[in-house]
N, C-alpha and C. Protein backbone atom coordinates (compact mmCIF):
# COMPACT_ATOMS: atom_id res chain seq x y z
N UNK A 1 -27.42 8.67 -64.98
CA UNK A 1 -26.30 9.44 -64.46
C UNK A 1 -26.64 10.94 -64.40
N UNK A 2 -27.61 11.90 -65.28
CA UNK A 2 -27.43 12.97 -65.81
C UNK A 2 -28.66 13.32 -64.79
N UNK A 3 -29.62 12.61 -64.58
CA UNK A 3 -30.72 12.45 -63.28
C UNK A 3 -29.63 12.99 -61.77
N UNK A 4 -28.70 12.05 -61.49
CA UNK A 4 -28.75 11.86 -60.54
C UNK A 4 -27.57 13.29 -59.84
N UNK A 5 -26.88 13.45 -61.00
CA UNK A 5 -25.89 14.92 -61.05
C UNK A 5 -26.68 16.24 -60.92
N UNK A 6 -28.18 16.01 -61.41
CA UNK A 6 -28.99 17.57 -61.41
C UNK A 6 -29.74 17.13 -59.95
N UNK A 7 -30.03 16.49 -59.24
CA UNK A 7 -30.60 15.94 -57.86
C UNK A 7 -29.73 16.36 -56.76
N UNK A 8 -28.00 16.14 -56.72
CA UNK A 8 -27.00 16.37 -56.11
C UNK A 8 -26.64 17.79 -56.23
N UNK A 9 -26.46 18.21 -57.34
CA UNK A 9 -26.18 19.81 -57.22
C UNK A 9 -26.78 20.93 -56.89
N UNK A 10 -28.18 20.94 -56.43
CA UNK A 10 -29.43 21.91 -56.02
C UNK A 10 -29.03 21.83 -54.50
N UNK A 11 -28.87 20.65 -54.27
CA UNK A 11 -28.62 20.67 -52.51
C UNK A 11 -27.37 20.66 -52.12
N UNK A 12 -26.07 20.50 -53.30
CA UNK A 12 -25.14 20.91 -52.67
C UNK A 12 -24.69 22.66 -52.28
N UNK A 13 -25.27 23.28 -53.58
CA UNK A 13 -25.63 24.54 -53.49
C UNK A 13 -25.85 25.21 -52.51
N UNK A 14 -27.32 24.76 -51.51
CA UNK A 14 -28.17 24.82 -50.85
C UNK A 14 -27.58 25.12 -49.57
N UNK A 15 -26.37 23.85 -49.53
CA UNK A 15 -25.83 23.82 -48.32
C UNK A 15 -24.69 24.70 -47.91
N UNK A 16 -23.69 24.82 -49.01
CA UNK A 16 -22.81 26.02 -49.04
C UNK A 16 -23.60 27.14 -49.11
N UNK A 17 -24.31 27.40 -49.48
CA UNK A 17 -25.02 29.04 -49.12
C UNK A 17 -25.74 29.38 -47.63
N UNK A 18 -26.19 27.93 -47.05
CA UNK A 18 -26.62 28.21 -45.74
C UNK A 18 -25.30 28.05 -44.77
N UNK A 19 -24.12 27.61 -45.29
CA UNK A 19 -22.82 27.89 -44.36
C UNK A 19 -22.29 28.95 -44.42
N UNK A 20 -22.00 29.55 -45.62
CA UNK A 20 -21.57 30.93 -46.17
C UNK A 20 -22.46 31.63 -45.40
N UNK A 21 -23.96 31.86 -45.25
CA UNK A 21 -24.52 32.53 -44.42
C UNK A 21 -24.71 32.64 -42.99
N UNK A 22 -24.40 31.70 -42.68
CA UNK A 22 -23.99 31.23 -40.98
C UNK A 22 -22.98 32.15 -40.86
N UNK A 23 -21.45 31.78 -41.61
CA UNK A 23 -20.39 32.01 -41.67
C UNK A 23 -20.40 33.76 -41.46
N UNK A 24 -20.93 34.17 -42.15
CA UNK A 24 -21.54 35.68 -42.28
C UNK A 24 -22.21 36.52 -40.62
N UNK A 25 -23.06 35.79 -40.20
CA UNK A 25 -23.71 35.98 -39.31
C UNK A 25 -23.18 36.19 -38.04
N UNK A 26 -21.99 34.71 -38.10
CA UNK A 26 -20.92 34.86 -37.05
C UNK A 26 -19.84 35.58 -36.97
N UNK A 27 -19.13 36.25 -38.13
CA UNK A 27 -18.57 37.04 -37.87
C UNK A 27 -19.10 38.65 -37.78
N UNK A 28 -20.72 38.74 -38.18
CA UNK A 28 -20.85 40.20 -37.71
C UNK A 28 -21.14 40.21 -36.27
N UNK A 29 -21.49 39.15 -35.74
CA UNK A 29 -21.75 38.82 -33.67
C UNK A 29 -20.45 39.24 -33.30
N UNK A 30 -19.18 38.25 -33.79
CA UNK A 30 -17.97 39.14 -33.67
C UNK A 30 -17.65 40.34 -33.60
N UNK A 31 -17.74 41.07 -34.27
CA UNK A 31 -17.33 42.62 -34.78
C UNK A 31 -17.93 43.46 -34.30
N UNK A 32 -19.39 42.79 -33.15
CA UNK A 32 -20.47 44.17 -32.77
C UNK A 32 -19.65 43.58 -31.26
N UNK A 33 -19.15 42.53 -30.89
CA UNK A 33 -18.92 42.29 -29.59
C UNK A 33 -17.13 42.55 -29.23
N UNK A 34 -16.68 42.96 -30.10
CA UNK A 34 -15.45 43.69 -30.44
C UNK A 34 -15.34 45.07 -30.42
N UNK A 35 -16.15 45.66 -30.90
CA UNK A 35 -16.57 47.21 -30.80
C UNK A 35 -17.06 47.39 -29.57
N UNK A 36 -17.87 46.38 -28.44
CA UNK A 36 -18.46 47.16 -27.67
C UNK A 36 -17.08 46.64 -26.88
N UNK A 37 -16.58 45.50 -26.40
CA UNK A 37 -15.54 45.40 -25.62
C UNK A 37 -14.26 46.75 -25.68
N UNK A 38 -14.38 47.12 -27.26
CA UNK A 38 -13.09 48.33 -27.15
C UNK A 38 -14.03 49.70 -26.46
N UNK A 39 -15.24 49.64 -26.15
CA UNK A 39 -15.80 50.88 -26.01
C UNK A 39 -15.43 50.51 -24.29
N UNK A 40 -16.03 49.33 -23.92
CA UNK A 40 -15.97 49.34 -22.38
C UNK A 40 -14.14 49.50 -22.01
N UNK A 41 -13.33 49.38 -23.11
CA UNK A 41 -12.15 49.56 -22.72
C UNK A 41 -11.57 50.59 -22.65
């Protein structure tokens, strides 16, 4: 059991930090394409 809980939690980790960082990524694409739309406005 104690195997198979330290196997599961490295990659669940893994995976919330590469969404959190997605997550991140897409909202600064947002915010630079928000700024330039208010500039062309």
């Amino acid at each position: 059991m104690n195997i198979n809980k330290i196997k599961k939690n490295p990659t669940s980790e893994i995976k919330e930090k590469i969404k959190k960082s997605k997550f991140d990524v897409l909202t600064n694409e947002n915010d630079f394409l928000v700024k330039n739309l208010k500039k062309a406005g």
